[in-house]
Protein backbone atom coordinates (compact mmCIF):
# COMPACT_ATOMS: atom_id res chain seq x y z
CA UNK A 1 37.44 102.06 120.11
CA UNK A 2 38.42 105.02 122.14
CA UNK A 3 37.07 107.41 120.26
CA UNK A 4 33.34 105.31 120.65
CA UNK A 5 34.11 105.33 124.04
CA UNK A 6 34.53 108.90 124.73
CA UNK A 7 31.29 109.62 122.56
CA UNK A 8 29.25 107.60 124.72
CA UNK A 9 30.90 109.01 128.09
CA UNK A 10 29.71 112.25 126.49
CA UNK A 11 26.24 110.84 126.02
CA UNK A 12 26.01 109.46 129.36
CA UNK A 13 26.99 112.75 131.54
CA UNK A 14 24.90 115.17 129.50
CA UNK A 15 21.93 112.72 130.21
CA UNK A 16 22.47 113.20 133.93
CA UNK A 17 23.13 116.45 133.46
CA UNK A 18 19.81 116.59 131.99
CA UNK A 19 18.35 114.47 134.47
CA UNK A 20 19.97 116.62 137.69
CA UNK A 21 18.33 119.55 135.39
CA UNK A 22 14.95 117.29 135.44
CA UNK A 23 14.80 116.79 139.05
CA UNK A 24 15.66 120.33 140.24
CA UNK A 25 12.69 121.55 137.90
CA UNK A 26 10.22 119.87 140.21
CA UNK A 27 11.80 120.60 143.37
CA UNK A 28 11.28 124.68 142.60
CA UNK A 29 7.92 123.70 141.32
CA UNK A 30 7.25 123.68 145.15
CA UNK A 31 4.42 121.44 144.79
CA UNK A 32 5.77 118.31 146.52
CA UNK A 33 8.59 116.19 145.26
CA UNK A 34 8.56 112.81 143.52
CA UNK A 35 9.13 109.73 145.81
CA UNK A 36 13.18 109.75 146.18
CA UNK A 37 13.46 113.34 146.46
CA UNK A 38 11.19 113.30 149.03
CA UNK A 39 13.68 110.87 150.59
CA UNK A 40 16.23 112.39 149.61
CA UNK A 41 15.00 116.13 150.76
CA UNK A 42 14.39 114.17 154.36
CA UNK A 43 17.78 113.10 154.65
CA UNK A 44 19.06 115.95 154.18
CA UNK A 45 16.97 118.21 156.09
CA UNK A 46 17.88 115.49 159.36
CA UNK A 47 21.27 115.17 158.53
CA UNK A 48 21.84 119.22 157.97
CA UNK A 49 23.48 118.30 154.30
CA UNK A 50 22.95 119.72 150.79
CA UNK A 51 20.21 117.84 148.56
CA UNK A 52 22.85 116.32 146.29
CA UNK A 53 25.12 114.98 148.98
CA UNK A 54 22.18 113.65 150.21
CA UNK A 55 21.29 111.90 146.94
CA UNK A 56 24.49 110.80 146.69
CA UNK A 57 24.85 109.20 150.35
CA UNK A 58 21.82 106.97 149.58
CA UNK A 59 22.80 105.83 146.23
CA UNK A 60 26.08 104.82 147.94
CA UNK A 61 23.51 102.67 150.22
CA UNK A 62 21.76 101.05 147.42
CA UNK A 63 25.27 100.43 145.50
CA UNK A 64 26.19 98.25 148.63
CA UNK A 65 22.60 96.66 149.02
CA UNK A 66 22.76 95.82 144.80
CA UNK A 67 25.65 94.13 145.06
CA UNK A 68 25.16 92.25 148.19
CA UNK A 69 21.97 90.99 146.22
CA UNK A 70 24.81 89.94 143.35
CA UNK A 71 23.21 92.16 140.78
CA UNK A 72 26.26 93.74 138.43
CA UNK A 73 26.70 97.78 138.20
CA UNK A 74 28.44 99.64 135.52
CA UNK A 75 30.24 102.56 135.19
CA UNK A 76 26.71 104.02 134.46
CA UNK A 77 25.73 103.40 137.89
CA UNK A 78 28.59 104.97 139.32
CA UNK A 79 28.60 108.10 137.94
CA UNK A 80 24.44 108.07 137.68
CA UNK A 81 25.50 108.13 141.74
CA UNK A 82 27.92 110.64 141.89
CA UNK A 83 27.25 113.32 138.91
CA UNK A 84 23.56 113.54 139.23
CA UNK A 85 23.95 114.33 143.14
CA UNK A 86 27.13 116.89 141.76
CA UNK A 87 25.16 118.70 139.12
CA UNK A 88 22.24 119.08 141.48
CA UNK A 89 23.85 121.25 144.29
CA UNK A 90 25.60 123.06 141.17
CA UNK A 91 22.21 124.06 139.73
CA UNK A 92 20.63 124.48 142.73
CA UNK A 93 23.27 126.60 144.42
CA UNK A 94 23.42 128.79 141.60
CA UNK A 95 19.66 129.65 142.01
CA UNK A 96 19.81 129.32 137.94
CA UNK A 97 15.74 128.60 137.96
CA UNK A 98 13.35 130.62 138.24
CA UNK A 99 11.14 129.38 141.83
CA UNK A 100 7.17 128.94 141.40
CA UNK A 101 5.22 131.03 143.63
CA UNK A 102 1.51 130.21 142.35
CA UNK A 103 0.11 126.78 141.80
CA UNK A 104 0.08 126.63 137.90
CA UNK A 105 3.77 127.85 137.48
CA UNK A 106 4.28 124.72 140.17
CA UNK A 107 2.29 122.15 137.67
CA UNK A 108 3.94 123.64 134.81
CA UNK A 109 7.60 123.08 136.21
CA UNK A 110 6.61 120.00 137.25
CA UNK A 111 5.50 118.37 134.12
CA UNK A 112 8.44 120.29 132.32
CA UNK A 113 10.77 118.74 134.88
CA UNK A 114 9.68 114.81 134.10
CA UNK A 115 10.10 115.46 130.75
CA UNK A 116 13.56 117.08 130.79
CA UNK A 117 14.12 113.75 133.12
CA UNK A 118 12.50 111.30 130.76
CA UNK A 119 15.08 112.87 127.98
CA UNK A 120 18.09 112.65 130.57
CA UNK A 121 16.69 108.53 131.06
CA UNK A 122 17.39 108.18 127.14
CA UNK A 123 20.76 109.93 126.61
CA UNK A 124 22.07 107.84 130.03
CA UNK A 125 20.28 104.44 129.19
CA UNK A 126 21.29 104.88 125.11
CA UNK A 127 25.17 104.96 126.38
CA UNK A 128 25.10 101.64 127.27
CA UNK A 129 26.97 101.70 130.78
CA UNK A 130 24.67 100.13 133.19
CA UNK A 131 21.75 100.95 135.25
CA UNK A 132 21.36 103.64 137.83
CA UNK A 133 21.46 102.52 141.77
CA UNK A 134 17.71 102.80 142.16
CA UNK A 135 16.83 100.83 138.48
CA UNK A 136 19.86 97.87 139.56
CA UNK A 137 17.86 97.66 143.35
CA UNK A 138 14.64 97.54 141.07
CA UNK A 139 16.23 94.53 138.77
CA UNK A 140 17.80 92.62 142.14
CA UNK A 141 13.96 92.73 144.27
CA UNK A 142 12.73 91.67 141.04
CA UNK A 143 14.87 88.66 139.78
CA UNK A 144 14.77 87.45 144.55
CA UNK A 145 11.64 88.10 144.75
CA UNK A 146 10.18 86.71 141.52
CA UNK A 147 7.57 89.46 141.55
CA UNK A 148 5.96 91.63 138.60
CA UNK A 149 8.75 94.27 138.11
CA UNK A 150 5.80 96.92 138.70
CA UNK A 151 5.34 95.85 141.84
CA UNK A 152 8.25 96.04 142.91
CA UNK A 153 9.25 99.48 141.86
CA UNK A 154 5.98 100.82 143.30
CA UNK A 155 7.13 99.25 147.08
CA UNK A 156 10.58 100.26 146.68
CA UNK A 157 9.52 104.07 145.72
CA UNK A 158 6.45 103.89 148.28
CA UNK A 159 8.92 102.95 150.82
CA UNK A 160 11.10 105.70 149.61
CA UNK A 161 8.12 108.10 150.27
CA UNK A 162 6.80 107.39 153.36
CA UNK A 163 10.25 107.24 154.92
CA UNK A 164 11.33 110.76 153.04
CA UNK A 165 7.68 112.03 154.65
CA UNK A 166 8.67 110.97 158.17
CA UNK A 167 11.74 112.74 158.14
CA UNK A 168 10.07 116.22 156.54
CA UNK A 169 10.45 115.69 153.03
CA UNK A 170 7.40 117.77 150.72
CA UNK A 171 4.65 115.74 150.26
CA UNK A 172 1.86 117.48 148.13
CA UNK A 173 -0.52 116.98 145.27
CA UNK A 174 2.90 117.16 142.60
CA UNK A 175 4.02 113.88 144.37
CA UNK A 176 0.63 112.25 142.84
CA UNK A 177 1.37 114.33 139.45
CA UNK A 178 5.06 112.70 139.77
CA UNK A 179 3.17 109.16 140.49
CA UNK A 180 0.89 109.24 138.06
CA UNK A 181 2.75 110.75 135.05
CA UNK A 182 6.58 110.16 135.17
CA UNK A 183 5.94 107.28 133.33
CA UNK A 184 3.59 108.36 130.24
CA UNK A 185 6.67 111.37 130.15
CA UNK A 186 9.07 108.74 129.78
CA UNK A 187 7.01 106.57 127.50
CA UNK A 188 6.20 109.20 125.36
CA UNK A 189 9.88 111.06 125.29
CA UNK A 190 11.51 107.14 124.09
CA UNK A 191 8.44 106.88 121.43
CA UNK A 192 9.08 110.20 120.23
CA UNK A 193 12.63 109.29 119.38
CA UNK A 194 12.43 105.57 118.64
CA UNK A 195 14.60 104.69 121.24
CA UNK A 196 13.48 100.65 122.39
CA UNK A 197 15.25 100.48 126.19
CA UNK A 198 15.28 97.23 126.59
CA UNK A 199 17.09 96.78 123.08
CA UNK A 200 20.28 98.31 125.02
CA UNK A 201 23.34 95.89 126.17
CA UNK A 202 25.02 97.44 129.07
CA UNK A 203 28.40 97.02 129.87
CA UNK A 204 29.53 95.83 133.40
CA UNK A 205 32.18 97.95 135.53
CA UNK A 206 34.57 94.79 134.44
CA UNK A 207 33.58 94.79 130.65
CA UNK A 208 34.31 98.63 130.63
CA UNK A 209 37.63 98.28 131.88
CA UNK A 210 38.68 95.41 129.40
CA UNK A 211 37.58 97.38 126.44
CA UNK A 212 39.93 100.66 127.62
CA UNK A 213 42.68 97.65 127.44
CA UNK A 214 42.44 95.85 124.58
């Protein structure tokens, strides 16, 4: 039991690894972020903090809006909160990736970013522990609001981008590319490897602990 347990730790921190790797792709591509990191880049440019403690300062937020809306969180969502945010200043402080300085290099960091994202999304949804902050607000609007789960996920990351605009965030043709084409990445990535997300049970915070016990 322990040993399964450690395996799919493993799984889940090398997919946020791979999704902090994702993200800080596009940012270089200096094109204009996707939706959060817009958001996130504005918070952080008005509150004079790194782009990871930013991140991690509003998934705190959304953690405390989730469960006020009585959806559950696992341990997924915790560290999804926490280690993507980490592993972002880490890779961004150590100036690890190359910067694009012409348009093209921009579009091709881009698209290389959502994919390297889209195979983060598998590795952390495949371990089972829960949904990130922004997918459990996503489930919550959905299941008050009784709207088409599309719907709500384009307000919540519209709102997301016209907020992260207001406060400075980059806003430029990549946030369309990002728009338009995170989800045919991630589409094609989970074909690619068979992987059927909504075939995943996830484990509460609660269930987690009473497997470590028994």
């Amino acid at each position: 039991m322990l040993g399964d347990f450690i395996r799919r730790l493993v799984r889940l921190l090398w997919g946020l690894f791979l999704y902090a790797l994702g993200i800080s792709l596009t940012v270089n591509a200096h094109i204009g972020y996707a939706p959060w990191d817009t958001f996130h880049a504005g918070i952080a440019n008005v509150a004079n903090i790194s782009f990871g403690t930013a991140s991690i300062v509003v998934g705190l937020v959304i953690i405390a809006i989730t469960l006020l809306l009585q959806e559950k969180i696992g341990l997924g969502s915790i560290l999804n909160m926490f280690a993507i945010g980490f592993f972002l200043d880490v890779i961004l402080g150590l100036e690890i990736l190359p910067v694009a300085r012409n348009f093209l290099t921009g579009l091709f960091m881009l698209i290389m970013g959502l994919f390297v994202i889209a195979l983060g999304s598998y590795f952390y949804m495949d371990s089972g522990f829960g949904a990130g902050p922004r997918d459990s607000l996503m489930v919550a609007l959905t299941r008050r609001t009784k709207l088409p789960i599309g719907f709500c996920r384009g307000a919540i990351e519209l709102t997301a981008l016209l907020c992260g605009w207001r406060l400075g965030g980059m806003v430029g043709l990549g946030t369309v590319i990002c728009g338009l084409l995170t989800g045919f990445c991630v589409q094609l990535t989970f074909k690619l490897l068979k992987f059927e997300a909504t075939g995943v049970e996830h484990q509460t915070l609660a269930e987690t602990f009473e497997t470590l016990r028994s």
